[in-house]
C-alpha atoms as a PDB file:
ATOM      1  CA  UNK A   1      -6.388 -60.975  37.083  1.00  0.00           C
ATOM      2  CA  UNK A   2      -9.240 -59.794  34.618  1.00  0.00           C
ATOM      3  CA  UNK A   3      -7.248 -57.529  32.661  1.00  0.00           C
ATOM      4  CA  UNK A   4      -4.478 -60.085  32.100  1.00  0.00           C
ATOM      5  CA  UNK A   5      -6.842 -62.891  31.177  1.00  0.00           C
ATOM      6  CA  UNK A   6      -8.755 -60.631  28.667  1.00  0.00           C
ATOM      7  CA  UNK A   7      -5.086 -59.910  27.313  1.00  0.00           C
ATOM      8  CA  UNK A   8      -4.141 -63.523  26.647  1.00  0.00           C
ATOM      9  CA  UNK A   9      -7.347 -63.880  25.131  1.00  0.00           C
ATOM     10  CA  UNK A  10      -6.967 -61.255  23.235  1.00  0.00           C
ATOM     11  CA  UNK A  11      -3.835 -62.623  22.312  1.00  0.00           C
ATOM     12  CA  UNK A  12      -4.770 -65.953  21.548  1.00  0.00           C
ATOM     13  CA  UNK A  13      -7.209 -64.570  19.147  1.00  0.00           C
ATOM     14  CA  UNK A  14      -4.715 -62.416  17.618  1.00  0.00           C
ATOM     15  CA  UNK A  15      -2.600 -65.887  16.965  1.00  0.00           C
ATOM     16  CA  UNK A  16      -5.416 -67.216  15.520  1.00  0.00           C
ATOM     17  CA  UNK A  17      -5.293 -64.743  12.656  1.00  0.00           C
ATOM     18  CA  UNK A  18      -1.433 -65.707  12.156  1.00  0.00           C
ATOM     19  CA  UNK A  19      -2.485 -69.159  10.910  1.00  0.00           C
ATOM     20  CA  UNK A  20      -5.637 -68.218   9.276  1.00  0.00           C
ATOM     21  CA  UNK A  21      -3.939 -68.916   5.502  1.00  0.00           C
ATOM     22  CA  UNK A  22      -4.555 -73.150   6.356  1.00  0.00           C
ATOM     23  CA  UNK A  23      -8.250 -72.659   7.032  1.00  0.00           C
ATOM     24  CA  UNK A  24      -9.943 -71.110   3.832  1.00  0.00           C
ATOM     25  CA  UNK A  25     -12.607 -69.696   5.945  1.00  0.00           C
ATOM     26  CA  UNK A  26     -11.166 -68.486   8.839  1.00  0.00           C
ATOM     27  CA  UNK A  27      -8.846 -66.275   5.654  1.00  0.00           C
ATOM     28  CA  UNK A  28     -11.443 -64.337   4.732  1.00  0.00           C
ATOM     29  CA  UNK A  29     -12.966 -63.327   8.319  1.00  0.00           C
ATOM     30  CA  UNK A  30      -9.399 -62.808   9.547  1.00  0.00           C
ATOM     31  CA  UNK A  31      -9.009 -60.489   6.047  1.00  0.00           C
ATOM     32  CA  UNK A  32     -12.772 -58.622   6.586  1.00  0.00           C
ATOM     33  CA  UNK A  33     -11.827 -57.730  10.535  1.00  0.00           C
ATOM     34  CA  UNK A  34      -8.336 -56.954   9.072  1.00  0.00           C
ATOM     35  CA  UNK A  35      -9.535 -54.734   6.603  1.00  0.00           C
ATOM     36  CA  UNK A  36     -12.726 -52.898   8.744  1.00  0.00           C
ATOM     37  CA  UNK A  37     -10.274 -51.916  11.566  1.00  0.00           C
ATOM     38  CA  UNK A  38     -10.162 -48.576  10.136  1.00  0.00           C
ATOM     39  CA  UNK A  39     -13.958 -47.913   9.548  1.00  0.00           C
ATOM     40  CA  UNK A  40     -14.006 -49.066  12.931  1.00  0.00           C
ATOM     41  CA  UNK A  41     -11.437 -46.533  14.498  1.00  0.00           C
ATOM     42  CA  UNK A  42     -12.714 -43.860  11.767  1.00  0.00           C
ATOM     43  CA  UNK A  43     -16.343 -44.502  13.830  1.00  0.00           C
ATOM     44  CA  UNK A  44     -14.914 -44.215  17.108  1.00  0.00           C
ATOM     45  CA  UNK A  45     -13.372 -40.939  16.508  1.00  0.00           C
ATOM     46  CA  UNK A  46     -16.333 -39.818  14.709  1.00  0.00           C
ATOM     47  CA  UNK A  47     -18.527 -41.075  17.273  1.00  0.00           C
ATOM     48  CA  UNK A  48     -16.736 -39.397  19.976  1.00  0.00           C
ATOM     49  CA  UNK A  49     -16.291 -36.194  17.791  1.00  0.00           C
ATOM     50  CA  UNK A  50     -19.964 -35.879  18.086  1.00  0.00           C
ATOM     51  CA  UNK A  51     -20.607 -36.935  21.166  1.00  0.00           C
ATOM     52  CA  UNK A  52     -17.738 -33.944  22.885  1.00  0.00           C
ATOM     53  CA  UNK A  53     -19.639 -31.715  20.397  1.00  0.00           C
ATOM     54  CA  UNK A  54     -23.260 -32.117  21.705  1.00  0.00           C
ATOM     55  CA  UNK A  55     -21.722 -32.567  25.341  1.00  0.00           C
ATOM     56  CA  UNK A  56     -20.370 -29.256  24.630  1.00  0.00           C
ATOM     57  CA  UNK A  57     -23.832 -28.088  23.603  1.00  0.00           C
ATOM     58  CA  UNK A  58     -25.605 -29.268  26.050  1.00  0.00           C
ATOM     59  CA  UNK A  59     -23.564 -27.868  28.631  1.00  0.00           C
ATOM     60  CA  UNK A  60     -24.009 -24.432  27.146  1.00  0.00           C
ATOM     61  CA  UNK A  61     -27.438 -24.397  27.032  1.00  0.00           C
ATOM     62  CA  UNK A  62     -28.637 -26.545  29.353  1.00  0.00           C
ATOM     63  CA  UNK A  63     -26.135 -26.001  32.378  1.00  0.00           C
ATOM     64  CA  UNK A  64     -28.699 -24.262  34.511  1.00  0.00           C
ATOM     65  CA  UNK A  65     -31.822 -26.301  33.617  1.00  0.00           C
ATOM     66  CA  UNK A  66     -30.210 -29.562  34.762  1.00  0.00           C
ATOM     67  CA  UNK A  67     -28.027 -31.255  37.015  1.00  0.00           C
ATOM     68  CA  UNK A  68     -26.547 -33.796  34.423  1.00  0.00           C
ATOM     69  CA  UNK A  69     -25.319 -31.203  32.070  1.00  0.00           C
ATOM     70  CA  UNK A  70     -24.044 -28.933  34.884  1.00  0.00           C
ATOM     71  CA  UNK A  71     -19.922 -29.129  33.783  1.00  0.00           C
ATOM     72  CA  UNK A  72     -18.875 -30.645  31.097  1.00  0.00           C
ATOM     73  CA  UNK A  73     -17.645 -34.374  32.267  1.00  0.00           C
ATOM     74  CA  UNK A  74     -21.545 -34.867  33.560  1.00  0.00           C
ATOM     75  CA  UNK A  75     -22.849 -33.586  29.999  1.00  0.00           C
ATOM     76  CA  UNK A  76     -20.490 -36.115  28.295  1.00  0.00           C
ATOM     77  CA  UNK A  77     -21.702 -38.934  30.542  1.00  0.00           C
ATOM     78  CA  UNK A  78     -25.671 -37.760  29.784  1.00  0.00           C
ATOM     79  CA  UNK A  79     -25.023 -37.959  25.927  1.00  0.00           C
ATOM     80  CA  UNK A  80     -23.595 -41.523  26.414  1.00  0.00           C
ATOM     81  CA  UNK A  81     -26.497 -42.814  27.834  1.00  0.00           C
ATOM     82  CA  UNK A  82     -27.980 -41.105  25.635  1.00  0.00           C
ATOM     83  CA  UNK A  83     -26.616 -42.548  22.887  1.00  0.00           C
ATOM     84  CA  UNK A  84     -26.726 -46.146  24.752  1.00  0.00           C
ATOM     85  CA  UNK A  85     -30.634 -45.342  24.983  1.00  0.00           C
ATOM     86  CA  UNK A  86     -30.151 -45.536  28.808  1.00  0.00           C
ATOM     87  CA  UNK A  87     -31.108 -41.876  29.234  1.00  0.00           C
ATOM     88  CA  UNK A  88     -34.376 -39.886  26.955  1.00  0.00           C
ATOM     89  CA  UNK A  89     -35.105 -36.269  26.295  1.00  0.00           C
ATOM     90  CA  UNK A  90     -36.332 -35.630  30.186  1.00  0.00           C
ATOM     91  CA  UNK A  91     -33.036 -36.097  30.983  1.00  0.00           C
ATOM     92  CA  UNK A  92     -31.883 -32.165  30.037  1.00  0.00           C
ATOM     93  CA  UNK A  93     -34.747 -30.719  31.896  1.00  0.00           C
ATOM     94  CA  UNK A  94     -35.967 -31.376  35.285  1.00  0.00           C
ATOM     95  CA  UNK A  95     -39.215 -29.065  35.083  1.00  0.00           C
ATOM     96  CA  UNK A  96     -42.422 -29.631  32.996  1.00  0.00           C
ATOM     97  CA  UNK A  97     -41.984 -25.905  31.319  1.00  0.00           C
ATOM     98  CA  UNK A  98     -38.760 -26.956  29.812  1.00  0.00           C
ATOM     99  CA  UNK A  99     -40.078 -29.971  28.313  1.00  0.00           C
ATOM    100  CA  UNK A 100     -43.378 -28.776  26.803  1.00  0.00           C
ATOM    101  CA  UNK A 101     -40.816 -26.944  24.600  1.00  0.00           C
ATOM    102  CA  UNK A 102     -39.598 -28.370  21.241  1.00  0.00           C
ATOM    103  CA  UNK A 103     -35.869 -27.587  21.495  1.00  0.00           C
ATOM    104  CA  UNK A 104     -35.371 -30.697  23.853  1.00  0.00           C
ATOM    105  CA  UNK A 105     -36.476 -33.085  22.013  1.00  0.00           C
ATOM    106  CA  UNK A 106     -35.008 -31.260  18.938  1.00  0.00           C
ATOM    107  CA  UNK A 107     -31.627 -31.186  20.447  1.00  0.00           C
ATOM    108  CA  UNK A 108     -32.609 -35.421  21.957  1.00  0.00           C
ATOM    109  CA  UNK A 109     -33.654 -36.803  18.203  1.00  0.00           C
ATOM    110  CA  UNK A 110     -31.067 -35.007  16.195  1.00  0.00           C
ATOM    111  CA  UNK A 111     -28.196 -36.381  18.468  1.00  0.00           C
ATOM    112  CA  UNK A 112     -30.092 -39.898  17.608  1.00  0.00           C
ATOM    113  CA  UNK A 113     -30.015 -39.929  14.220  1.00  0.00           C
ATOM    114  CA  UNK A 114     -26.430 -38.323  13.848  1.00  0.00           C
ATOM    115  CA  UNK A 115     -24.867 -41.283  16.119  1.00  0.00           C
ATOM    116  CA  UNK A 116     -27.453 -44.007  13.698  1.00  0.00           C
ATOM    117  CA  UNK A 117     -26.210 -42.592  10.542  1.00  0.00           C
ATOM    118  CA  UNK A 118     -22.641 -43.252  12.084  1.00  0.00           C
ATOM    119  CA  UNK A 119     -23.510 -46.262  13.288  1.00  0.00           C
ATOM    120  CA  UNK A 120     -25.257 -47.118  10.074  1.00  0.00           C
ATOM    121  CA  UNK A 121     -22.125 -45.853   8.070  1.00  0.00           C
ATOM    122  CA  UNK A 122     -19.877 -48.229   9.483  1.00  0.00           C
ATOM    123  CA  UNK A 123     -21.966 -50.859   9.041  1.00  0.00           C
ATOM    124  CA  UNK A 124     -22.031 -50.588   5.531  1.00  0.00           C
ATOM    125  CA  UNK A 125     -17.980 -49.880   5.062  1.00  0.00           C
ATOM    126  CA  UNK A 126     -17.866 -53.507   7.290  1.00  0.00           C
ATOM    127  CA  UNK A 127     -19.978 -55.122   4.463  1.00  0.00           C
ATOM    128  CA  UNK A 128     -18.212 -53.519   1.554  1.00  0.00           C
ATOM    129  CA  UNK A 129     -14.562 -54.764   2.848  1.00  0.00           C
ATOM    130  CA  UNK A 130     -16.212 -57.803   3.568  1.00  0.00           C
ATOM    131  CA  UNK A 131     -17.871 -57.994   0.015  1.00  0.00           C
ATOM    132  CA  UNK A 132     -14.394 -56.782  -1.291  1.00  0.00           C
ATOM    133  CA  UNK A 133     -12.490 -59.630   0.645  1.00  0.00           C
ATOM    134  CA  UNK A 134     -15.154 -62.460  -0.949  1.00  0.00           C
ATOM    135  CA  UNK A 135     -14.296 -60.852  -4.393  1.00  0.00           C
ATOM    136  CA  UNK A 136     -10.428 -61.451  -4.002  1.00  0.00           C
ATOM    137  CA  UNK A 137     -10.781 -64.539  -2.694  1.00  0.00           C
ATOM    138  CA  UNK A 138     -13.384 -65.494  -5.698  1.00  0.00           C
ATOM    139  CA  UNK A 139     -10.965 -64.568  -7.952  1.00  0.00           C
ATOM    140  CA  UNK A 140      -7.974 -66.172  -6.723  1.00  0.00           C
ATOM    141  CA  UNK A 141     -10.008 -69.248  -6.751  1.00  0.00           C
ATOM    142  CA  UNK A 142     -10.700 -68.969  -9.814  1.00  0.00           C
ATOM    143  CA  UNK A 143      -7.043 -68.189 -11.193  1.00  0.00           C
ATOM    144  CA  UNK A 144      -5.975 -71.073  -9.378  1.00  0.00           C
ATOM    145  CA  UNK A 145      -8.441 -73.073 -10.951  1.00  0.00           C
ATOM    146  CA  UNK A 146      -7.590 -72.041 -14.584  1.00  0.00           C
ATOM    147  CA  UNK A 147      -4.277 -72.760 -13.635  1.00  0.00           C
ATOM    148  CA  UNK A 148      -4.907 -76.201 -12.709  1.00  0.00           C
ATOM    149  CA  UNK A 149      -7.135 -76.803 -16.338  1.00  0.00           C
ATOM    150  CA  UNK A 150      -4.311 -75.692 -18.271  1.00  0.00           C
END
């Protein structure tokens, strides 16, 4: 019952984008979520790129150290909540002599800022289509309103 309710509203919001041409500014967020789809799904691959590739890691090096990174599904569960911010640095050690070393929280912070620069990435290719989207418009605008001068 949840999944087919989420579909018709999925749906229904999908039909909303069909008539977005009558309301002028409904057009131009139905144009910026049409044109950052594919920032979007070129973050999610991304995203998960990195995230197999420090699950990977982890399980490598940390496979006898800690329970979480033992195969390869749990280390790919860790670095989500990882990158969630669910889950810190203790998480890949459960002994004090592991984490009075650096390469834990070496491993921890560069994970963080790869998956923020991502983040941060697609944030700014969202405000450029968007920005991009506001110039078209602009300037059909402002044809149209030559056009009516003349």
């Amino acid at each position: 019952l949840r999944f087919s309710a989420g579909g018709g509203l999925l749906t229904s919001y999908l039909l909303i984008f069909q008539f977005s041409s009558e309301i002028p500014w409904l057009h131009i967020v139905a144009a910026t979520i049409k044109g950052s789809a594919r920032p979007m799904l070129g973050l999610l691959v991304a995203l998960a790129l990195v995230l197999f590739m420090y699950a990977a890691t982890a399980t490598f090096v940390y496979s006898g150290l800690s329970l979480a990174f033992s195969d390869f599904w749990r280390a790919s569960t860790a670095m989500a909540l990882m990158a969630l911010g669910v889950e810190g640095p203790e998480l890949l050690c459960h002994n004090n002599s592991c984490l009075q070393q650096v390469f834990p929280y070496l491993f921890y912070w560069s994970f963080i800022l790869v998956v923020w620069l991502l983040l941060l990435n697609c944030i700014i290719a969202i405000i450029n289509v968007a920005y991009a989207v506001a110039k078209a418009e602009e300037q059909y605008v402002s044809q149209g309103m030559v056009a009516v001068q003349e």
